[in-house]
PDB file of N, CA and C in Angstrom:
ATOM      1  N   UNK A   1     -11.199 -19.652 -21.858  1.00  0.00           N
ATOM      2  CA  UNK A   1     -11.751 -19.096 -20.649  1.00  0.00           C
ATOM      3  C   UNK A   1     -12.680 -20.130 -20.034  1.00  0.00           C
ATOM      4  N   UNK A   2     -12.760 -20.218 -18.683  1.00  0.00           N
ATOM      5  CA  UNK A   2     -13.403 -21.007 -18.284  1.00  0.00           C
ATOM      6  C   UNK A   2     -14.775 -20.685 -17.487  1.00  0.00           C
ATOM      7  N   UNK A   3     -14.750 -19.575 -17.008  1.00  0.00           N
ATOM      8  CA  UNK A   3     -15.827 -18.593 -16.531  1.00  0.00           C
ATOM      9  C   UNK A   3     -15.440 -17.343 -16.505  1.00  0.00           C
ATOM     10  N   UNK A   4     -16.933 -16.515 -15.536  1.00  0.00           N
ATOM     11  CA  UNK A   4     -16.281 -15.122 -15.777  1.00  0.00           C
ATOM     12  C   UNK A   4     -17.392 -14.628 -15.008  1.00  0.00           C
ATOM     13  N   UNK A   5     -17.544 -13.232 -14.349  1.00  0.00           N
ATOM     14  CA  UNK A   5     -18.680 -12.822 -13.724  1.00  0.00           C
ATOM     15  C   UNK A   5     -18.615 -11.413 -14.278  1.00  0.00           C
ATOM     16  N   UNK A   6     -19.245 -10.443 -13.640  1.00  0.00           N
ATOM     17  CA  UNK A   6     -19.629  -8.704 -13.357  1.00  0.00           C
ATOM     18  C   UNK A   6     -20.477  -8.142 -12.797  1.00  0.00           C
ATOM     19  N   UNK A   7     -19.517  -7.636 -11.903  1.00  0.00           N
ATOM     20  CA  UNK A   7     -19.971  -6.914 -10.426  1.00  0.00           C
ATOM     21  C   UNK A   7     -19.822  -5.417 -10.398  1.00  0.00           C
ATOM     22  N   UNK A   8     -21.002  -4.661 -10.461  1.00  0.00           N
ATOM     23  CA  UNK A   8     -20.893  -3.563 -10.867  1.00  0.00           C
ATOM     24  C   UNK A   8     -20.971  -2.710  -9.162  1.00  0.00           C
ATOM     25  N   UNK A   9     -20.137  -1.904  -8.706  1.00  0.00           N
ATOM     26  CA  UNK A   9     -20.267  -1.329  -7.641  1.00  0.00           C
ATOM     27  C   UNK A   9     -21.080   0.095  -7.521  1.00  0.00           C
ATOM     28  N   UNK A  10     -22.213   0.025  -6.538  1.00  0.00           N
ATOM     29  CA  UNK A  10     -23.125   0.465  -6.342  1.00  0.00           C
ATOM     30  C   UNK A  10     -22.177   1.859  -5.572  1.00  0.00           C
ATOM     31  N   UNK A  11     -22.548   3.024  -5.998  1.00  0.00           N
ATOM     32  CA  UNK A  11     -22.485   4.477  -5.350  1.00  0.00           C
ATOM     33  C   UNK A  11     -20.799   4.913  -6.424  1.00  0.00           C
ATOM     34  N   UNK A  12     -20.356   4.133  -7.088  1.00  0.00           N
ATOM     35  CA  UNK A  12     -19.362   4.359  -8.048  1.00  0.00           C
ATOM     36  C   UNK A  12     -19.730   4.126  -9.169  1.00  0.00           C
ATOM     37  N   UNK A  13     -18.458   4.906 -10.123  1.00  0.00           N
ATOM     38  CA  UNK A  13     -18.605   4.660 -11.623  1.00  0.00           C
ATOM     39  C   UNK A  13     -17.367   2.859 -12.090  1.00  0.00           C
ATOM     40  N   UNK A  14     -17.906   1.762 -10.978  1.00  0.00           N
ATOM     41  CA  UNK A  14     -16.694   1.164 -11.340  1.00  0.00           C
ATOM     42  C   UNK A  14     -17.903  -0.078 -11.311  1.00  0.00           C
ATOM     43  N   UNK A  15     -16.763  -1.537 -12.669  1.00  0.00           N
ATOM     44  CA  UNK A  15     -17.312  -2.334 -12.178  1.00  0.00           C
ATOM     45  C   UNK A  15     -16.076  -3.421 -11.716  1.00  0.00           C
ATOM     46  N   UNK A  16     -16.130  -4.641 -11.381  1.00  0.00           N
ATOM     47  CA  UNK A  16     -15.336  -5.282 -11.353  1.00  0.00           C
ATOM     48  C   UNK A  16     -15.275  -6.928 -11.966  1.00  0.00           C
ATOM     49  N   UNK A  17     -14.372  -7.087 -12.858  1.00  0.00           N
ATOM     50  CA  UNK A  17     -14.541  -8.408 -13.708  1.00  0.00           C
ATOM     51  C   UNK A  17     -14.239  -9.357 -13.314  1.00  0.00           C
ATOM     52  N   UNK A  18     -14.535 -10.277 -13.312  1.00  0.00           N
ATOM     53  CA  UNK A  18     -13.261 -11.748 -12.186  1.00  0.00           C
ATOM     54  C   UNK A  18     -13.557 -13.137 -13.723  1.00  0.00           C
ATOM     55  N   UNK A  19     -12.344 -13.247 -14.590  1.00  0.00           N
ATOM     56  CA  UNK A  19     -12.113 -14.244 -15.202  1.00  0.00           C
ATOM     57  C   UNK A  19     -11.418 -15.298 -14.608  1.00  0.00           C
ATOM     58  N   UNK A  20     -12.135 -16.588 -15.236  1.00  0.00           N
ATOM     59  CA  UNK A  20     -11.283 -17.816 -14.766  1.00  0.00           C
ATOM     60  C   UNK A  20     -10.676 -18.442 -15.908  1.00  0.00           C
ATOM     61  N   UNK A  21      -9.556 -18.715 -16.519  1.00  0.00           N
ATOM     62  CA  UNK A  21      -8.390 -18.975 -17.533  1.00  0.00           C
ATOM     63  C   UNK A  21      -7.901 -19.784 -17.502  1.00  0.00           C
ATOM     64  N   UNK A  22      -7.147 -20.805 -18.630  1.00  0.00           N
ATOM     65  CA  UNK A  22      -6.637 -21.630 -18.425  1.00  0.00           C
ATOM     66  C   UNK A  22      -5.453 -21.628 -19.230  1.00  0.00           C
ATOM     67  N   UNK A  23      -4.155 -21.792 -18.881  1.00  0.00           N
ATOM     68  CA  UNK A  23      -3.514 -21.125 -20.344  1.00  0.00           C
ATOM     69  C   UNK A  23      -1.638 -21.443 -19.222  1.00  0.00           C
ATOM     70  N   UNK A  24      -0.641 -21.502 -19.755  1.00  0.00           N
ATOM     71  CA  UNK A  24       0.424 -21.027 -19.722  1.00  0.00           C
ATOM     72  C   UNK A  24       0.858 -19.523 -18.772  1.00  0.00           C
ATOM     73  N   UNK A  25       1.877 -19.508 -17.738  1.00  0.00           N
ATOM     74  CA  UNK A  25       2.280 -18.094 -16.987  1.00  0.00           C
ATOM     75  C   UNK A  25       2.213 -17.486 -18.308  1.00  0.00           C
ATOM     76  N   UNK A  26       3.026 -17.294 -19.403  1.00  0.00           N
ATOM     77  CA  UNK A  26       3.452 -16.422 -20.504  1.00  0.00           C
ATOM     78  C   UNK A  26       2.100 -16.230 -21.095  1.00  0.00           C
ATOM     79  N   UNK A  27       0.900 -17.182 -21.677  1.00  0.00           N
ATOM     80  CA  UNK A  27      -0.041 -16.573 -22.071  1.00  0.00           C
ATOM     81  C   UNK A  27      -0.605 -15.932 -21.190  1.00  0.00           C
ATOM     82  N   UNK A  28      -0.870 -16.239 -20.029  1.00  0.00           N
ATOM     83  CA  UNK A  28      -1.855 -15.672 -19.319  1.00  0.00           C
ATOM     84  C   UNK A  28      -1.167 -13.707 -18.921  1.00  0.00           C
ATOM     85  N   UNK A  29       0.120 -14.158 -18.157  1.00  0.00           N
ATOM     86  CA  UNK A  29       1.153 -12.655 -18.564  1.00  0.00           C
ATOM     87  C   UNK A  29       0.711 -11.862 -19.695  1.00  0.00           C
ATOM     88  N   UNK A  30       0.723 -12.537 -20.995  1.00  0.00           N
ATOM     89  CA  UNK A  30       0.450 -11.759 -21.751  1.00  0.00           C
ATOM     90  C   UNK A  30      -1.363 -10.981 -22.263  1.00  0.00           C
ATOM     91  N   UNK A  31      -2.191 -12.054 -21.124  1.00  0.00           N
ATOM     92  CA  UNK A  31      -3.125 -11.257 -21.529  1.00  0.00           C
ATOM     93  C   UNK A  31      -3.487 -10.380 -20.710  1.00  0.00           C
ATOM     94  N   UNK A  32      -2.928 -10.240 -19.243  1.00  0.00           N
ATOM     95  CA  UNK A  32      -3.008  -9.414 -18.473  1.00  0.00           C
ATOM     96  C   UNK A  32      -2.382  -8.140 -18.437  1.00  0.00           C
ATOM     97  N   UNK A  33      -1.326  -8.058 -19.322  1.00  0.00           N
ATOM     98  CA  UNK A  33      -0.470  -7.030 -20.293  1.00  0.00           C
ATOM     99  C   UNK A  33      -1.382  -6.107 -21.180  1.00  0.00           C
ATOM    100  N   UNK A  34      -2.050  -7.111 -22.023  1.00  0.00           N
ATOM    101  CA  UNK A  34      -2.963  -6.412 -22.947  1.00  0.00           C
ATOM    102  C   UNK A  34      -4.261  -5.404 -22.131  1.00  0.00           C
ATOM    103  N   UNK A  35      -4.779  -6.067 -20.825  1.00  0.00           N
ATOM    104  CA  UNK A  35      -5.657  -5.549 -20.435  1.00  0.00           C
ATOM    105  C   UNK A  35      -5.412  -4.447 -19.699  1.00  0.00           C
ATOM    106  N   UNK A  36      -4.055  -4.043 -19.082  1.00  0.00           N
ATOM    107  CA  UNK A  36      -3.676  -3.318 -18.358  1.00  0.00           C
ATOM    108  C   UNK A  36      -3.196  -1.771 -19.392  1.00  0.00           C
ATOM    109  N   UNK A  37      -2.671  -2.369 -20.078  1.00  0.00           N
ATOM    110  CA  UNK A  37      -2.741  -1.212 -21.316  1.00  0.00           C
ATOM    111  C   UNK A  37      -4.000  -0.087 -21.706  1.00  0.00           C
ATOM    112  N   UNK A  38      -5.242  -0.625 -21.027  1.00  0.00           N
ATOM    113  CA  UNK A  38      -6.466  -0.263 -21.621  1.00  0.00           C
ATOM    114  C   UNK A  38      -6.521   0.955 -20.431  1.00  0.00           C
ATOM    115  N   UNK A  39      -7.434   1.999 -21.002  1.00  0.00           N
ATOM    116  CA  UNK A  39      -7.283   3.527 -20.330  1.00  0.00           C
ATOM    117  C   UNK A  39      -8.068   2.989 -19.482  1.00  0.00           C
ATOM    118  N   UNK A  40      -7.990   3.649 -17.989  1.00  0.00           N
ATOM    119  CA  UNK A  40      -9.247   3.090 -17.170  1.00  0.00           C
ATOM    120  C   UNK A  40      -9.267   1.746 -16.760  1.00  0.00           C
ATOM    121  N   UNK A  41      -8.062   1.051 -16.834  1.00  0.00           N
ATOM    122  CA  UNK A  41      -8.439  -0.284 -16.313  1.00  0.00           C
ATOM    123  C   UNK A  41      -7.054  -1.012 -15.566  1.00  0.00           C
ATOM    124  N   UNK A  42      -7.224  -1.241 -14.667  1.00  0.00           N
ATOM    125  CA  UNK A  42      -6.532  -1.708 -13.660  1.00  0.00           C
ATOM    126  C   UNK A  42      -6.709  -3.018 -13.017  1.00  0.00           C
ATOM    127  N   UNK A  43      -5.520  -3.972 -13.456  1.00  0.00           N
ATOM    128  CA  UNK A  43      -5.989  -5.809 -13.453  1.00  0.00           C
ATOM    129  C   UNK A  43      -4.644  -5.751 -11.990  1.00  0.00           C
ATOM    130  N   UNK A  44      -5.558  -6.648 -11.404  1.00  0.00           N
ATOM    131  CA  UNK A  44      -4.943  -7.802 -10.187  1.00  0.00           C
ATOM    132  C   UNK A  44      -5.112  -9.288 -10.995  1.00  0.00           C
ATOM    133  N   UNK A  45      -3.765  -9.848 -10.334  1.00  0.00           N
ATOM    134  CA  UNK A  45      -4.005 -11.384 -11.079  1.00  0.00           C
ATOM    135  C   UNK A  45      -3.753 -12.170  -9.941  1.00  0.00           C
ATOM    136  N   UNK A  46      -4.089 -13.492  -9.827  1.00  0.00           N
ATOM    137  CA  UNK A  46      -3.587 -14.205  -8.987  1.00  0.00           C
ATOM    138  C   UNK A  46      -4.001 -15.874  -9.611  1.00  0.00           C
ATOM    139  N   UNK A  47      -2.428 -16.544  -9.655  1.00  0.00           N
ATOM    140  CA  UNK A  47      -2.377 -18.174 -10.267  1.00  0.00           C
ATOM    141  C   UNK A  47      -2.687 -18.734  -9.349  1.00  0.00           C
ATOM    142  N   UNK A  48      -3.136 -20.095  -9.717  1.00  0.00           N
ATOM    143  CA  UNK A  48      -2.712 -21.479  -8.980  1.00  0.00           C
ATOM    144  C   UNK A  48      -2.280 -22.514  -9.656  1.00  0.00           C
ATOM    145  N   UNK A  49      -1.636 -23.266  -8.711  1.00  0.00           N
ATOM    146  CA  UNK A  49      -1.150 -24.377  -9.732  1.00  0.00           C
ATOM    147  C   UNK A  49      -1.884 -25.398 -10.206  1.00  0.00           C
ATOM    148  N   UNK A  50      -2.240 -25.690 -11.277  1.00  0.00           N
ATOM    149  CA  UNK A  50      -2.915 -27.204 -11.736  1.00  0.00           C
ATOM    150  C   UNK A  50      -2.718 -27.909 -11.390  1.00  0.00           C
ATOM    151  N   UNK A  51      -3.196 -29.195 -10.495  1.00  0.00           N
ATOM    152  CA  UNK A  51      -2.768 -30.061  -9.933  1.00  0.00           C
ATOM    153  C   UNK A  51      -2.803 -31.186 -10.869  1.00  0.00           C
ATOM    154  N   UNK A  52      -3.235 -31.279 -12.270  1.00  0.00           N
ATOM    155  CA  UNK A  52      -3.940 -32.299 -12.832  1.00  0.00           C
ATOM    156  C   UNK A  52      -2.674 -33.170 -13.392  1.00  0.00           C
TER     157      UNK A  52
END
């Protein structure tokens, strides 16, 4: 992982996480799999390409 924040929204019971990752489509797929599985939790993803 490369960073990460938490933003907790004010007048709701929600917060919102924003990780920064470094990893393979398939790992990263797969950890967004794992997290989506979790009761109560609902992941958006979005890649870019490494330019390096």
């Amino acid at each position: 992982m490369s960073g990460g924040s938490a933003f907790p929204i004010k007048g709701r019971e929600m917060n919102v996480i924003a990780l920064i990752v470094n990893g393979s489509t398939d790992e990263i797929g797969a950890m967004i799999g794992k997290l989506g599985m979790m009761k109560g939790v609902t992941v958006k993803s979005a890649l870019a390409k490494n330019e390096e």
